[in-house]
Protein backbone atom coordinates (compact mmCIF):
# COMPACT_ATOMS: atom_id res chain seq x y z
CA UNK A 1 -53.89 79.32 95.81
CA UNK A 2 -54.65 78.97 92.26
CA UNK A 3 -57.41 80.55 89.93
CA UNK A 4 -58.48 77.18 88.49
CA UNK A 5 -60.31 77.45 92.04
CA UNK A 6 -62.23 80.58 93.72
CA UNK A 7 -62.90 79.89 97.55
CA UNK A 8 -64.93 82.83 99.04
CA UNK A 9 -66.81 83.48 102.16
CA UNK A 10 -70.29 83.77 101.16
CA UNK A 11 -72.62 85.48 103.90
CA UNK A 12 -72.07 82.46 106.42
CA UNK A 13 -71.06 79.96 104.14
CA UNK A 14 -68.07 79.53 102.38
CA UNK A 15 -67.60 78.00 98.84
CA UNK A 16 -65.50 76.26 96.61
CA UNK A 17 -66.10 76.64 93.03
CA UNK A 18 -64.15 75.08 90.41
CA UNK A 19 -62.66 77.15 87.85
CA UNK A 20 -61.20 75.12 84.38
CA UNK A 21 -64.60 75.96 82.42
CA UNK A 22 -62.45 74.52 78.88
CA UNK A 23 -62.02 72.31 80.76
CA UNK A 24 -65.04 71.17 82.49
CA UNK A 25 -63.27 71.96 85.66
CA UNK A 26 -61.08 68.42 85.34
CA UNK A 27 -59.16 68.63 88.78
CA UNK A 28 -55.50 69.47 89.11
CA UNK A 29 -52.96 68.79 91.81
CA UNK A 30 -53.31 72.26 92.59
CA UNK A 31 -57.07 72.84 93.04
CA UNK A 32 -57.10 70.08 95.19
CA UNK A 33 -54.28 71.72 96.98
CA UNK A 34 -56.21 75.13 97.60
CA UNK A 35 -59.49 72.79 98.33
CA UNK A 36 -58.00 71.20 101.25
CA UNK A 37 -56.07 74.62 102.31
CA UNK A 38 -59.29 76.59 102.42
CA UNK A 39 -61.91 73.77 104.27
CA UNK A 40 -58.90 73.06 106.95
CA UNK A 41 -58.82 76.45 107.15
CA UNK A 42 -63.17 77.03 107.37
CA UNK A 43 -63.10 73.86 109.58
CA UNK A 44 -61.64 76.05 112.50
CA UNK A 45 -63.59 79.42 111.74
CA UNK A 46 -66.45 80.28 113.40
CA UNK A 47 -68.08 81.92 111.09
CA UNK A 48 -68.48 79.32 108.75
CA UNK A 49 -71.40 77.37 108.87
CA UNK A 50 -71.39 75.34 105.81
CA UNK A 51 -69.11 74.53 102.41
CA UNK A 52 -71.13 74.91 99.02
CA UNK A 53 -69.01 73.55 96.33
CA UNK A 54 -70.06 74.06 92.52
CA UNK A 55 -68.76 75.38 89.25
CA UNK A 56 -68.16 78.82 88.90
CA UNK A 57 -68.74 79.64 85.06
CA UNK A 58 -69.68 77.44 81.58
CA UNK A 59 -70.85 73.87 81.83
CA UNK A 60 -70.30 71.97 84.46
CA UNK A 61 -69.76 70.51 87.31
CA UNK A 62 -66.40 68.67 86.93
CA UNK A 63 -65.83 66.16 84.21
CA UNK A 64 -62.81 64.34 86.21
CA UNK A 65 -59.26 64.82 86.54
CA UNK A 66 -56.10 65.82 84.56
CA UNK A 67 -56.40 62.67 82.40
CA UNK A 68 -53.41 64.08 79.80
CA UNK A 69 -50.95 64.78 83.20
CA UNK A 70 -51.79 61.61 84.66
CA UNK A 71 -50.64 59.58 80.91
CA UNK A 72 -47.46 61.68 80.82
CA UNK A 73 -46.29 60.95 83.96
CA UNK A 74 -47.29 57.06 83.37
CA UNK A 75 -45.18 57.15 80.29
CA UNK A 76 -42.07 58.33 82.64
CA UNK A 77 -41.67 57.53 86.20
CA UNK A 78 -45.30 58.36 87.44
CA UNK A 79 -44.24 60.87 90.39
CA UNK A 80 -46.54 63.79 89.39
CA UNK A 81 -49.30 60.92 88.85
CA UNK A 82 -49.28 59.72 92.43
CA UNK A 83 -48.64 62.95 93.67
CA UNK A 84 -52.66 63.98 92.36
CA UNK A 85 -53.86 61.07 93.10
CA UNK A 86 -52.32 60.95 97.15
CA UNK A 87 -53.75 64.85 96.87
CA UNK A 88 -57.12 64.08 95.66
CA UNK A 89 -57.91 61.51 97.18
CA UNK A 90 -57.14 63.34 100.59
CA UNK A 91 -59.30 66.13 99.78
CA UNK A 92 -61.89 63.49 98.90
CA UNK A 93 -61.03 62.01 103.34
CA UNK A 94 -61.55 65.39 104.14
CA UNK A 95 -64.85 66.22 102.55
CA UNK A 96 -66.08 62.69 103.71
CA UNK A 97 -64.66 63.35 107.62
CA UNK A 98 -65.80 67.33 107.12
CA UNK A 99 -67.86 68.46 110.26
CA UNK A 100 -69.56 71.03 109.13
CA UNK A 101 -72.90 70.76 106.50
CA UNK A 102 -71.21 70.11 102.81
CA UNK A 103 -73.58 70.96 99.53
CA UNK A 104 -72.45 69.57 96.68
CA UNK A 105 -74.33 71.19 93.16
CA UNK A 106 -73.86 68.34 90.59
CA UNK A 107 -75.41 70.27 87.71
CA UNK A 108 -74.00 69.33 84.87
CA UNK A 109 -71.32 66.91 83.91
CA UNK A 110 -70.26 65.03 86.90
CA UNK A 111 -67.53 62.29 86.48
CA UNK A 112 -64.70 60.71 87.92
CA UNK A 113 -63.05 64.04 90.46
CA UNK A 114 -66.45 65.24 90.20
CA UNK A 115 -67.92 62.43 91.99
CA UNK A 116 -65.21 61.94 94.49
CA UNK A 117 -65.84 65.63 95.60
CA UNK A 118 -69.86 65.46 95.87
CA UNK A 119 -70.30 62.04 96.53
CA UNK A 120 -68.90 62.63 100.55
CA UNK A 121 -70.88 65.91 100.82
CA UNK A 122 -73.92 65.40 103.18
CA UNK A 123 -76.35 67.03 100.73
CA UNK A 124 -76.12 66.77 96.73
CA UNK A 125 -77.82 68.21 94.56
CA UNK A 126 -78.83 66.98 90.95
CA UNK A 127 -80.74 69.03 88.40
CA UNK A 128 -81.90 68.52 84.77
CA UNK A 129 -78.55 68.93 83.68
CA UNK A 130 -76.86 66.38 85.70
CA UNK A 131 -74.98 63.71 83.59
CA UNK A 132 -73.56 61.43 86.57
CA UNK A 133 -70.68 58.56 85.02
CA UNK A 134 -67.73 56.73 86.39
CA UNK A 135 -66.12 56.12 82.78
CA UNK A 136 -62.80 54.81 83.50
CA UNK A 137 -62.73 51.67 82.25
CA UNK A 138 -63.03 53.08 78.62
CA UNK A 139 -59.31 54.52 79.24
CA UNK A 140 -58.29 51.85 81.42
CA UNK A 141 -58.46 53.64 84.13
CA UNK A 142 -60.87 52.48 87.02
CA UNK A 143 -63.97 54.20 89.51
CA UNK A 144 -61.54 55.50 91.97
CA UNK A 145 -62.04 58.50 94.32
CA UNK A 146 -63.77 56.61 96.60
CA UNK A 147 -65.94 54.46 93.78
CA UNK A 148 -65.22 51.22 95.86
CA UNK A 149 -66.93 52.44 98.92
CA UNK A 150 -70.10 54.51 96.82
CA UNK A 151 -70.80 52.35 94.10
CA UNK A 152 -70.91 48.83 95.97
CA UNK A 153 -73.50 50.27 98.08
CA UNK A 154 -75.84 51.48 95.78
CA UNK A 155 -79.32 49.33 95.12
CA UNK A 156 -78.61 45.93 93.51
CA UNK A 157 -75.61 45.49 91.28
CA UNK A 158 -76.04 48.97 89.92
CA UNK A 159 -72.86 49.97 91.09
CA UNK A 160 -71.45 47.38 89.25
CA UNK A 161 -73.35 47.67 86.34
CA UNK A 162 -71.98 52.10 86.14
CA UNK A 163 -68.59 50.64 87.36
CA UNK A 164 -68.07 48.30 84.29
CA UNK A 165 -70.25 49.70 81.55
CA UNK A 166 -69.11 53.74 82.49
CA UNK A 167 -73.49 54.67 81.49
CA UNK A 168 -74.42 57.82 81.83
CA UNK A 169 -77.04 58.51 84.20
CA UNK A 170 -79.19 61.76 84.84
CA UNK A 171 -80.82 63.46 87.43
CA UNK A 172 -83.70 61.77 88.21
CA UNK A 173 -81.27 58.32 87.48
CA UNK A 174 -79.24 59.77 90.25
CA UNK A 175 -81.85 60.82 93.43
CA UNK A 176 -83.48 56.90 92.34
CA UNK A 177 -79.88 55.91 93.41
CA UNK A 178 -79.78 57.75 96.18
CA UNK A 179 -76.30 59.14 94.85
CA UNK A 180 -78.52 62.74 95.30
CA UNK A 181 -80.41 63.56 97.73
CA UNK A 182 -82.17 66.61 95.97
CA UNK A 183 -83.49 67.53 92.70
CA UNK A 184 -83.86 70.95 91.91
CA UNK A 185 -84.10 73.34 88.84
CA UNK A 186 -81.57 74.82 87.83
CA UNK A 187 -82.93 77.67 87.30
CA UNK A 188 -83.58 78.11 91.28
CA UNK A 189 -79.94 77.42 92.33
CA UNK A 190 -78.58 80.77 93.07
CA UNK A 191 -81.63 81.56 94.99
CA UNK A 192 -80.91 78.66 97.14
CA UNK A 193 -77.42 79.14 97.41
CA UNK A 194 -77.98 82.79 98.44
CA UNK A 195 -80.77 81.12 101.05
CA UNK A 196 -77.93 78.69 102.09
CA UNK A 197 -75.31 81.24 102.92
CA UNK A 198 -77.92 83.49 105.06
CA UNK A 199 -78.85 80.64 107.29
CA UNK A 200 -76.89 77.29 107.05
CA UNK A 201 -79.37 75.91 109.88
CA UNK A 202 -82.07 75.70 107.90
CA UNK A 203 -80.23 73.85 104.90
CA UNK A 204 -82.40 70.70 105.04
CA UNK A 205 -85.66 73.02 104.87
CA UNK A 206 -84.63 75.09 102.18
CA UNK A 207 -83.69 72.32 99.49
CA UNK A 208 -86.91 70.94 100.49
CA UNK A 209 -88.89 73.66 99.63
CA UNK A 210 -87.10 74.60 96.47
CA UNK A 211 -87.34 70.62 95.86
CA UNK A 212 -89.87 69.52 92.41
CA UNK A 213 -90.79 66.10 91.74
CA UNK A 214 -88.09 64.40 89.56
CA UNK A 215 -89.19 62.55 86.15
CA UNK A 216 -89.26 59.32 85.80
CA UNK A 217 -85.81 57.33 86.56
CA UNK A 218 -85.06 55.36 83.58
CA UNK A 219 -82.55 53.01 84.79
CA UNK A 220 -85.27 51.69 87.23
CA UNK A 221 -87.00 49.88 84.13
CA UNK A 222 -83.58 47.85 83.83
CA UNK A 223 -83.04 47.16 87.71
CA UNK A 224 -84.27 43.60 87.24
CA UNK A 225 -82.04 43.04 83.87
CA UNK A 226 -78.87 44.84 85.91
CA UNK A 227 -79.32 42.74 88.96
CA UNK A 228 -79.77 39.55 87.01
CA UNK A 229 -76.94 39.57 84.45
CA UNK A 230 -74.37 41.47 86.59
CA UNK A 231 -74.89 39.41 89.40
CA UNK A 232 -71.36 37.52 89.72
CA UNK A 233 -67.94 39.43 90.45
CA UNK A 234 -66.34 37.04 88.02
CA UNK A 235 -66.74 39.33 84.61
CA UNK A 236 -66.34 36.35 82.23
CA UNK A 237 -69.97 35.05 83.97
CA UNK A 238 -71.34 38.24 83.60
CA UNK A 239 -70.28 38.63 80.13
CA UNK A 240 -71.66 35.02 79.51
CA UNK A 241 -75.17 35.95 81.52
CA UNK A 242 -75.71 38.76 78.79
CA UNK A 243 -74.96 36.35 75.76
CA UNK A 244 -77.17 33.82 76.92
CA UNK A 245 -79.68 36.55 77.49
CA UNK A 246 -80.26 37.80 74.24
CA UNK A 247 -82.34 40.41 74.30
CA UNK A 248 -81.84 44.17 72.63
CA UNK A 249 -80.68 45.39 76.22
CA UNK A 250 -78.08 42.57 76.62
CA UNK A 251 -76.60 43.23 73.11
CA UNK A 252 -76.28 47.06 73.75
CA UNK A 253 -74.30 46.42 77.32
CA UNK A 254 -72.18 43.40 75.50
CA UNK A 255 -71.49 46.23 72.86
CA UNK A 256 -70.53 48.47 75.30
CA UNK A 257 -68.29 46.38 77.07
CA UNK A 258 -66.22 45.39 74.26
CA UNK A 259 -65.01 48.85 74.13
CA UNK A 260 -63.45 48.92 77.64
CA UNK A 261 -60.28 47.53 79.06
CA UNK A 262 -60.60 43.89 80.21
CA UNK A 263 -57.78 44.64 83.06
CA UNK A 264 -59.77 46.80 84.42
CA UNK A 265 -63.30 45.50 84.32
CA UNK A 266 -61.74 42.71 86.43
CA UNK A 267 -59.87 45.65 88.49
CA UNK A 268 -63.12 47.57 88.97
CA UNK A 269 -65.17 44.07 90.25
CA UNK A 270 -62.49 43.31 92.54
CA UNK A 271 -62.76 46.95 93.86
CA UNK A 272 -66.31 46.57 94.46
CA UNK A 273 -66.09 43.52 96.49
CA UNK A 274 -63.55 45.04 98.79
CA UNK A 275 -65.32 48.23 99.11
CA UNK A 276 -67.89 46.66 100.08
CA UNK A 277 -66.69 44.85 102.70
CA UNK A 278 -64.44 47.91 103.91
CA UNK A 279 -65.63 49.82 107.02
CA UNK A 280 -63.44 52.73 107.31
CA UNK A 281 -63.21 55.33 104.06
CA UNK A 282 -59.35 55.62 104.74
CA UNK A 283 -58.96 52.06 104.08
CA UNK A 284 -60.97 51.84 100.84
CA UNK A 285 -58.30 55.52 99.54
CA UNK A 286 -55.15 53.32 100.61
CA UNK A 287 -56.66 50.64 98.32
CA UNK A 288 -57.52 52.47 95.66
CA UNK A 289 -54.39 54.64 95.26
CA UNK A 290 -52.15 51.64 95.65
CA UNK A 291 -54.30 50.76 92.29
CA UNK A 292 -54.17 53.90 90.92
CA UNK A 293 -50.00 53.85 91.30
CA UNK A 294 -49.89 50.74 89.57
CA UNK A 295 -52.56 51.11 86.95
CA UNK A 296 -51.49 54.39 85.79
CA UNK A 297 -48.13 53.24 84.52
CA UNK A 298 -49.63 49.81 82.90
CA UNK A 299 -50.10 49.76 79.07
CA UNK A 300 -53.93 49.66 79.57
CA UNK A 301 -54.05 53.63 81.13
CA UNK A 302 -51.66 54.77 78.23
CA UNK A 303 -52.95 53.14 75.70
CA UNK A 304 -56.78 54.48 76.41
CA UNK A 305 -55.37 57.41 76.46
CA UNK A 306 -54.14 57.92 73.15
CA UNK A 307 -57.29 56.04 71.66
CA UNK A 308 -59.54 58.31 73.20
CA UNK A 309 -58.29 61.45 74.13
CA UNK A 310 -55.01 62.14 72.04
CA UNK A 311 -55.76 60.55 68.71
CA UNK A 312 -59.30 60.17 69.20
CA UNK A 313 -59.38 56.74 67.04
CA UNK A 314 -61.57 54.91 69.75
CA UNK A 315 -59.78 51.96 68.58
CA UNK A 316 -57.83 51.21 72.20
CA UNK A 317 -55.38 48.22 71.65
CA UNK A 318 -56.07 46.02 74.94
CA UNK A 319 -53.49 43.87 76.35
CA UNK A 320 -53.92 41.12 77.69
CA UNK A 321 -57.10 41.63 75.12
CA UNK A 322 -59.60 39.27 76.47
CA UNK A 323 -61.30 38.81 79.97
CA UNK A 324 -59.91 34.80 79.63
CA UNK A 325 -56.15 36.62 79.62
CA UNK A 326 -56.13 38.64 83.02
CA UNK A 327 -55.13 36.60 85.11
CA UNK A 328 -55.92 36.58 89.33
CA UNK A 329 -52.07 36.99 89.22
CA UNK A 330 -52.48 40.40 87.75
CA UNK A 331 -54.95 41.54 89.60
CA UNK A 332 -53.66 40.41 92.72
CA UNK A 333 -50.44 42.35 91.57
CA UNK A 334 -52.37 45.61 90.81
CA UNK A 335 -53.64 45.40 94.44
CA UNK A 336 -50.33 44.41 95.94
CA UNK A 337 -49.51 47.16 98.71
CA UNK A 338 -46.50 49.46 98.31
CA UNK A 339 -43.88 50.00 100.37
CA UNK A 340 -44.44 51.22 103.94
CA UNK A 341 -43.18 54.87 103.12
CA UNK A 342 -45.10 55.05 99.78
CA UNK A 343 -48.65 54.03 101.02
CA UNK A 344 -51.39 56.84 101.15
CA UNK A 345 -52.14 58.83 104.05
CA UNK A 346 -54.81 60.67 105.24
CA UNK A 347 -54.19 64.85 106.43
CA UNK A 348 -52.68 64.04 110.09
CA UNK A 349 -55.27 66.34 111.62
């Protein structure tokens, strides 16, 4: 076990609560470790009625993974990368295959890790303080952890639009969605959690009575504009549909995309038209870490990095630097599976 993550048995629920607060709980190898060690280990006890998962202390809920690991091991021979990313996204398998009730409290930041544990939780829960984003194509990175599968389903070519653009959505942005299925206060949580854990039968009653009427869902106002101008998976026409649009919106997304890695903008649309054509979660995890092994060693990931993270310039060096230079022979190499005994697997249950 590890103290970046407190498991407990909670009445007759258990929880998982993340535990990195200077961090804003980013996921390492070995909280996902202890996650899957303590639901395999809840899946078989009787006693347990239900998971909660949240954050345990400072802001929250999880802001992603161990972005500086995952460039250091890029730079080298990328072992420790794929090693978190085989671990994660197993714990992500289990959560989505998990028999027993899930409740996922997204209050607070909730990227990247963050969505790939609440996103396969039956009920999640999003609050004023929920800032929901996949931003990984600002690093070169792309919406893994199950972000093939969860964002091409989502209303229109909103999916498409968070994949490539990385926006920031809140609360209210989120239950319009449907990526929550609750909004509460925050202010009410522990009370609900402490209702949760004294009778996990009645969890569908008891977030609807502690349940308020969300304000208005902003990204509703631009579902027309999103489903318009992102249409195509080619992101040359898409980039073209916002030039030729014009208005205020269209320069603020063009703006926006300039800013993220070319590679994988094209990655991330490719992604979405597979997920959404997969029909068994396992599939769309072998996809995406054969993706994330490649990606995470490409000059793209590194590069993004150090722009963002290390030296904090924001002035990422792209190569190949334009949509026009990533070529289908790229992407189809990014997606190219590995070999037999390096493929992803899911926990042999």
């Amino acid at each position: 076990m590890t103290d970046q993550l407190i498991t407990q048995i909670d009445g007759k629920a258990a929880r998982l609560r993340l535990n990195r607060p200077k961090a804003l709980h980013a996921l390492t190898t070995a909280m996902c470790e202890a996650a899957i060690e303590s639901l395999l280990a809840w899946r078989e006890d009787l006693t347990v009625e239900a998971v909660l998962i949240d954050h345990a202390e400072g802001r929250g809920f999880c802001a992603g993974g161990d972005i500086r690991m995952l460039a250091e091991s890029g730079a080298t021979d990328g072992v420790q990368a794929r090693e978190f990313f085989h671990t994660e996204y197993r714990l992500n398998h289990l959560l989505f295959t998990y028999a027993k009730p899930t409740v996922a409290f997204m209050d607070g930041i909730t990227m990247g890790g963050g969505v790939g544990l609440s996103l396969p939780c039956q009920y999640r829960i999003a609050t004023e303080h929920t800032r929901f984003a996949m931003p990984e194509t600002g690093i070169g990175l792309f919406p893994d952890v199950g972000g093939g599968w969860y964002l091409s389903r989502l209303p229109g070519r909103s999916g498409q639009f968070l994949a490539l653009t990385g926006a920031r959505i809140d609360g209210a942005e989120c239950m319009a969605l449907d990526l929550a299925t609750h909004y509460l206060p925050s202010d009410a949580l522990d009370d609900v959690k402490a209702a949760i854990a004294a009778d996990p039968h009645n969890i569908p009653a008891i977030l609807d009575d502690a349940s308020i009427a969300p304000p208005e869902a902003r990204i509703l106002g631009n579902m027309d504009r999103i489903d318009a101008l992102f249409v195509s998976d080619r992101y040359e026409d898409i980039i073209a549909a916002l030039e030729a649009d014009g208005s205020e919106w269209a320069h603020k997304e063009l703006a926006t995309l300039a800013t993220k890695s070319p590679q994988t903008c094209k990655v991330s649309l490719y992604l979405l038209h597979q997920g959404a054509q997969q029909v068994d979660f396992a599939d769309e995890m072998r996809v995406e870490y054969r993706v994330g092994a490649h990606v995470v060693q490409r000059h793209d990931f590194l590069e993004g990095v150090r722009a963002v993270i290390v030296d904090k310039d924001n002035d990422p060096q792209w190569n190949p630097a334009t949509p026009e230079d990533v070529s289908d022979h790229l992407i189809d190499q990014i997606f190219e599976p590995l070999p037999a005994d390096e493929e992803w697997t899911p926990l042999r249950l």
